[in-house]
C-alpha atoms as a PDB file:
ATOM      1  CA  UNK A   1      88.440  65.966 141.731  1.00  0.00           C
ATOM      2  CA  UNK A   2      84.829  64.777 143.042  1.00  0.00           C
ATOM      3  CA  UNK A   3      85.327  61.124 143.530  1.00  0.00           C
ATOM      4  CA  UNK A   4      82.277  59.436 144.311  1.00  0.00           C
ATOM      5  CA  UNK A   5      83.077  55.595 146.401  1.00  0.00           C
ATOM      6  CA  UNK A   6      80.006  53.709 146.896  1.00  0.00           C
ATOM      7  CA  UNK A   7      81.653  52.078 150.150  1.00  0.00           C
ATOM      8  CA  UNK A   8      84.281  53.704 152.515  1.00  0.00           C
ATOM      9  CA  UNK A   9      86.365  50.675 152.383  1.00  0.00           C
ATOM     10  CA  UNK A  10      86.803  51.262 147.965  1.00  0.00           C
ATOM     11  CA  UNK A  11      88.194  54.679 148.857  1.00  0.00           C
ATOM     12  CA  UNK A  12      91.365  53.009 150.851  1.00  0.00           C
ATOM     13  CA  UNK A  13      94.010  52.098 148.932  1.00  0.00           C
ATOM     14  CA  UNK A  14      96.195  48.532 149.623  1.00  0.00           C
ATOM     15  CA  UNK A  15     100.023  48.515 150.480  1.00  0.00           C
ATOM     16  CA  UNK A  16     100.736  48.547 146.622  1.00  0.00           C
ATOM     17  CA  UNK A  17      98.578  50.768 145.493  1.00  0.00           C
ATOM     18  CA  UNK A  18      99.633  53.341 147.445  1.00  0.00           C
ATOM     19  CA  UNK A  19     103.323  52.418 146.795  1.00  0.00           C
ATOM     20  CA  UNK A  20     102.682  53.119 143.173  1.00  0.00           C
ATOM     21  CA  UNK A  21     100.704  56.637 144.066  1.00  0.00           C
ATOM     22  CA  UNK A  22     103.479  57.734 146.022  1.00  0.00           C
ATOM     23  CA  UNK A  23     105.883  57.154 142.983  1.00  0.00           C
ATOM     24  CA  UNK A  24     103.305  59.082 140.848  1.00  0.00           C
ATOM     25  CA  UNK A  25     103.163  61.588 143.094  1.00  0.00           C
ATOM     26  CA  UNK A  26     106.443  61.999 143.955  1.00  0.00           C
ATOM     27  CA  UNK A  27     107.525  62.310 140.324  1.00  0.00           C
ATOM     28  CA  UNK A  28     104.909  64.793 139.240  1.00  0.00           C
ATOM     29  CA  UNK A  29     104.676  64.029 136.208  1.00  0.00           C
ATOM     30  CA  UNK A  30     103.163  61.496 134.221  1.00  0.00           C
ATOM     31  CA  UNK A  31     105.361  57.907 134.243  1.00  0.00           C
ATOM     32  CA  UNK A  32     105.002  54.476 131.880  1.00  0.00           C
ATOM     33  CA  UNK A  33     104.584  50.849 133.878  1.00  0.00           C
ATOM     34  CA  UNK A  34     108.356  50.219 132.865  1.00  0.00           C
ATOM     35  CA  UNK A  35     109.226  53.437 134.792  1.00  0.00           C
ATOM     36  CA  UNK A  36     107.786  52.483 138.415  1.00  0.00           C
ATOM     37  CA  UNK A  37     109.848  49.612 139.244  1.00  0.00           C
ATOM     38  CA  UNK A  38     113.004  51.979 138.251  1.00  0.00           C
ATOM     39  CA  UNK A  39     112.300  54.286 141.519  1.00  0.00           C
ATOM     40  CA  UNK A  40     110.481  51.566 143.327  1.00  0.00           C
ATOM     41  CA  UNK A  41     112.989  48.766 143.112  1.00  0.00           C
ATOM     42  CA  UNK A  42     111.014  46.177 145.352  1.00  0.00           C
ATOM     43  CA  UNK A  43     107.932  46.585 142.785  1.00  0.00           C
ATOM     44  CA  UNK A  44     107.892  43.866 140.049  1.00  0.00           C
ATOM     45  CA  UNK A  45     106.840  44.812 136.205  1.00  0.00           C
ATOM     46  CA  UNK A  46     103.470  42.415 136.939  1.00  0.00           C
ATOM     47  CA  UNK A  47     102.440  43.863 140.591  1.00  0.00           C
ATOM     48  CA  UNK A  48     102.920  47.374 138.423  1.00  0.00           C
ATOM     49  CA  UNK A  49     100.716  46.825 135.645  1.00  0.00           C
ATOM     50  CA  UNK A  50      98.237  44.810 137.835  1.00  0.00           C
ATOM     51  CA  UNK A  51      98.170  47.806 140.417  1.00  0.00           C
ATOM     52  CA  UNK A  52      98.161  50.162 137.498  1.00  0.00           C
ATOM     53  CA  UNK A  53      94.955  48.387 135.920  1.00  0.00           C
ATOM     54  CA  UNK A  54      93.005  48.818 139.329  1.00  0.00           C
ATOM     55  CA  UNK A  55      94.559  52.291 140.330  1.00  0.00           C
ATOM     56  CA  UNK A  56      92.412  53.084 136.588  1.00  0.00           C
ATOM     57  CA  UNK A  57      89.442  51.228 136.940  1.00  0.00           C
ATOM     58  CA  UNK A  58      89.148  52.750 140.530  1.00  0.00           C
ATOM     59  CA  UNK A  59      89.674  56.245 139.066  1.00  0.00           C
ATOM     60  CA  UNK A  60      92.463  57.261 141.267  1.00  0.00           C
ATOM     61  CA  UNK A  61      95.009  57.497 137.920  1.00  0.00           C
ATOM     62  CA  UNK A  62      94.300  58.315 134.274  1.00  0.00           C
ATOM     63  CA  UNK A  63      96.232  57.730 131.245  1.00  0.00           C
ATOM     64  CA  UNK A  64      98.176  60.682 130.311  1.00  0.00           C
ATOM     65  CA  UNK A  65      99.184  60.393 127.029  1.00  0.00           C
ATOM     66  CA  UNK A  66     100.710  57.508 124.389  1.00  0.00           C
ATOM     67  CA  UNK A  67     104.090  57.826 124.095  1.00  0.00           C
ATOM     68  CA  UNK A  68     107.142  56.005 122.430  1.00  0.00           C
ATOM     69  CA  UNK A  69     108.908  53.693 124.672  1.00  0.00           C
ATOM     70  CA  UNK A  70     112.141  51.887 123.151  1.00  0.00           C
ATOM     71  CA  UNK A  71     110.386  50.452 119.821  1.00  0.00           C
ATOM     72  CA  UNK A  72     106.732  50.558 121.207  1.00  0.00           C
ATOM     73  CA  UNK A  73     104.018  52.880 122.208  1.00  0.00           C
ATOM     74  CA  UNK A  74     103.171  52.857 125.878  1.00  0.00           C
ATOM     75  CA  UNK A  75     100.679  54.218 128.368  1.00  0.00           C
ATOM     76  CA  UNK A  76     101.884  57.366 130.751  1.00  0.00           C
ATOM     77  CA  UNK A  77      99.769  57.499 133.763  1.00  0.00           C
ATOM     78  CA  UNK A  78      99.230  60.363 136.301  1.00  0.00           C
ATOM     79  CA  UNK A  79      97.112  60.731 139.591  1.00  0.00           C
ATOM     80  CA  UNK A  80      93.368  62.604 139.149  1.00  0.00           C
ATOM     81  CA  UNK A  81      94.284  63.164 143.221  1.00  0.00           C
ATOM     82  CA  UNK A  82      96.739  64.733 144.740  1.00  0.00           C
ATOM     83  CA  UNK A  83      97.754  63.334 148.203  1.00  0.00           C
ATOM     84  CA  UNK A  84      96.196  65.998 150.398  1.00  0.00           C
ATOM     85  CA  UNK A  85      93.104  65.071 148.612  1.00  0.00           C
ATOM     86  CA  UNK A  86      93.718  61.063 149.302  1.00  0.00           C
ATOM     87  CA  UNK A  87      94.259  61.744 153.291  1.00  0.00           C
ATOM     88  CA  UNK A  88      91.454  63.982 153.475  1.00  0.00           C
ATOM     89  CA  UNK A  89      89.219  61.767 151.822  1.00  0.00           C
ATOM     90  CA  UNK A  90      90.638  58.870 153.778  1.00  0.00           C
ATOM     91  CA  UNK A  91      90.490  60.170 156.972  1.00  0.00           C
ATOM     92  CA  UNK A  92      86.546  60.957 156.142  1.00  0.00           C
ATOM     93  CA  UNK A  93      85.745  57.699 155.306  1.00  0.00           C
ATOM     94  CA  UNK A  94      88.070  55.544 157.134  1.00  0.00           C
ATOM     95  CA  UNK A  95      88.864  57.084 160.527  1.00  0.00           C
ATOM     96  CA  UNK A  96      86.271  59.775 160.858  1.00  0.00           C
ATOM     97  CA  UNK A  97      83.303  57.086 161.378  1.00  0.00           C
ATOM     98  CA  UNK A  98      84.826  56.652 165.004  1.00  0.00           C
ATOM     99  CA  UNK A  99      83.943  60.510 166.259  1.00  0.00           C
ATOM    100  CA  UNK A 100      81.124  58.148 168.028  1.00  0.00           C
ATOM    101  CA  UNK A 101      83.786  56.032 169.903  1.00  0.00           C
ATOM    102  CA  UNK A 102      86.888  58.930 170.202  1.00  0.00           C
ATOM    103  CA  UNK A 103      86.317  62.619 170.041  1.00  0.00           C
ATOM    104  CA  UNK A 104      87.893  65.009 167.475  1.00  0.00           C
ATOM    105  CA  UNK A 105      90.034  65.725 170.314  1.00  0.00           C
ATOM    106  CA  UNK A 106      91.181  62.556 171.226  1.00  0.00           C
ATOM    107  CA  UNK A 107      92.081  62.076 168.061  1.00  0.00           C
ATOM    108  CA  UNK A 108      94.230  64.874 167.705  1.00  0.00           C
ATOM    109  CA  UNK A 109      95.681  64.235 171.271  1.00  0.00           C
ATOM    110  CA  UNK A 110      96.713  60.772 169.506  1.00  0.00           C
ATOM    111  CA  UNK A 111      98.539  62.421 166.493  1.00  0.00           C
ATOM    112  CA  UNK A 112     100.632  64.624 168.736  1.00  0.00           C
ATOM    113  CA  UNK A 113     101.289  61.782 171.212  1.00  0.00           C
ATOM    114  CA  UNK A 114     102.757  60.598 168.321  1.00  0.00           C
ATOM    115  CA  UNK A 115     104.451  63.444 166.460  1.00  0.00           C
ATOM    116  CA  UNK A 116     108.068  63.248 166.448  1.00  0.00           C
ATOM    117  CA  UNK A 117     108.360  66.771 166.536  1.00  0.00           C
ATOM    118  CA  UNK A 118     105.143  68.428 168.783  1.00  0.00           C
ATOM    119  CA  UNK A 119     106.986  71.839 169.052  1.00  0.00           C
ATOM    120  CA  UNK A 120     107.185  71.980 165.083  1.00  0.00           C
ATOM    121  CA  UNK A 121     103.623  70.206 164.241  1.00  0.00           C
ATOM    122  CA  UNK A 122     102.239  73.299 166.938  1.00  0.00           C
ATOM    123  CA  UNK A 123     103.829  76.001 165.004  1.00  0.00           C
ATOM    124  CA  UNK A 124     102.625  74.656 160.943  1.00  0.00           C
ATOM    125  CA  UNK A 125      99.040  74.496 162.889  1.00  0.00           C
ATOM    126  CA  UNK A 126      99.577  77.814 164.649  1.00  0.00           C
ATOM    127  CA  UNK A 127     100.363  79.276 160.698  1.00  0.00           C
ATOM    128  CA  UNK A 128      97.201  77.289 159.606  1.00  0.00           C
ATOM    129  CA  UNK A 129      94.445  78.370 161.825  1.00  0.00           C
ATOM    130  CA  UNK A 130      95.558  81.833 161.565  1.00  0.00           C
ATOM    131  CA  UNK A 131      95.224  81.733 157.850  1.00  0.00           C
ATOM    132  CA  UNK A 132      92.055  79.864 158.122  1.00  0.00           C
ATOM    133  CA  UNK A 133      91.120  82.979 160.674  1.00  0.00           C
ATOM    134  CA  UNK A 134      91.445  85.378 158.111  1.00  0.00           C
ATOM    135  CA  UNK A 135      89.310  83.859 155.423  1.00  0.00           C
END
């Protein structure tokens, strides 16, 4: 999915947005506004639909399909992005901008600093570079 931001700061997504995302994307599959407070209890009906509303005018969702709910048709939504596409895209435009005040390096140096695991985040990059090696 090419999603084209005018701004870096309309890429990043609030608290609640992302809350809802990670309840699309955990489900996999595509979920009605009624359904999202269900497996995020701490979400209200109205944050939901509100969030829903600017998840879809931001292009980050789409409506699925129209399907029966109880005695009424509802909206099913599912992500246009998955969320290795999000963190890519938000790293780009939110963190990346600093290679002028922290290296690519220092970066990195940060994320293992503050890996809970090092030994295990070394060996999935280990796997990764060497598959990137043989493209």
């Amino acid at each position: 999915m090419d999603m084209k931001m005018k701004k870096k700061e309309e890429f990043a997504l609030s608290k609640r947005e992302l809350d809802i995302m990670n309840v699309l994307w955990a489900e996999g599959k595509p979920l009605i506004a009624s359904d999202i407070p269900q497996r995020q209890p701490e979400l209200s009906i109205n944050t939901v639909q509100a969030m829903l509303k600017k998840l879809l005018q931001r292009g980050f969702i789409e409506v699925a399909q129209i399907v029966q709910s109880g005695t009424v048709l509802s909206r099913s939504y599912s992500p246009v992005i998955t969320p290795e596409e999000y963190a890519v895209k938000y790293v780009k435009s939110e963190i990346y901008p600093f290679d002028k005040i922290i290296s690519r390096t220092g970066y990195l140096t940060a994320l293992f600093d503050s890996a809970e695991n090092d030994g295990e985040l070394i060996e999935e990059l280990e796997k990764f570079i060497q598959q990137r090696k043989l493209k």
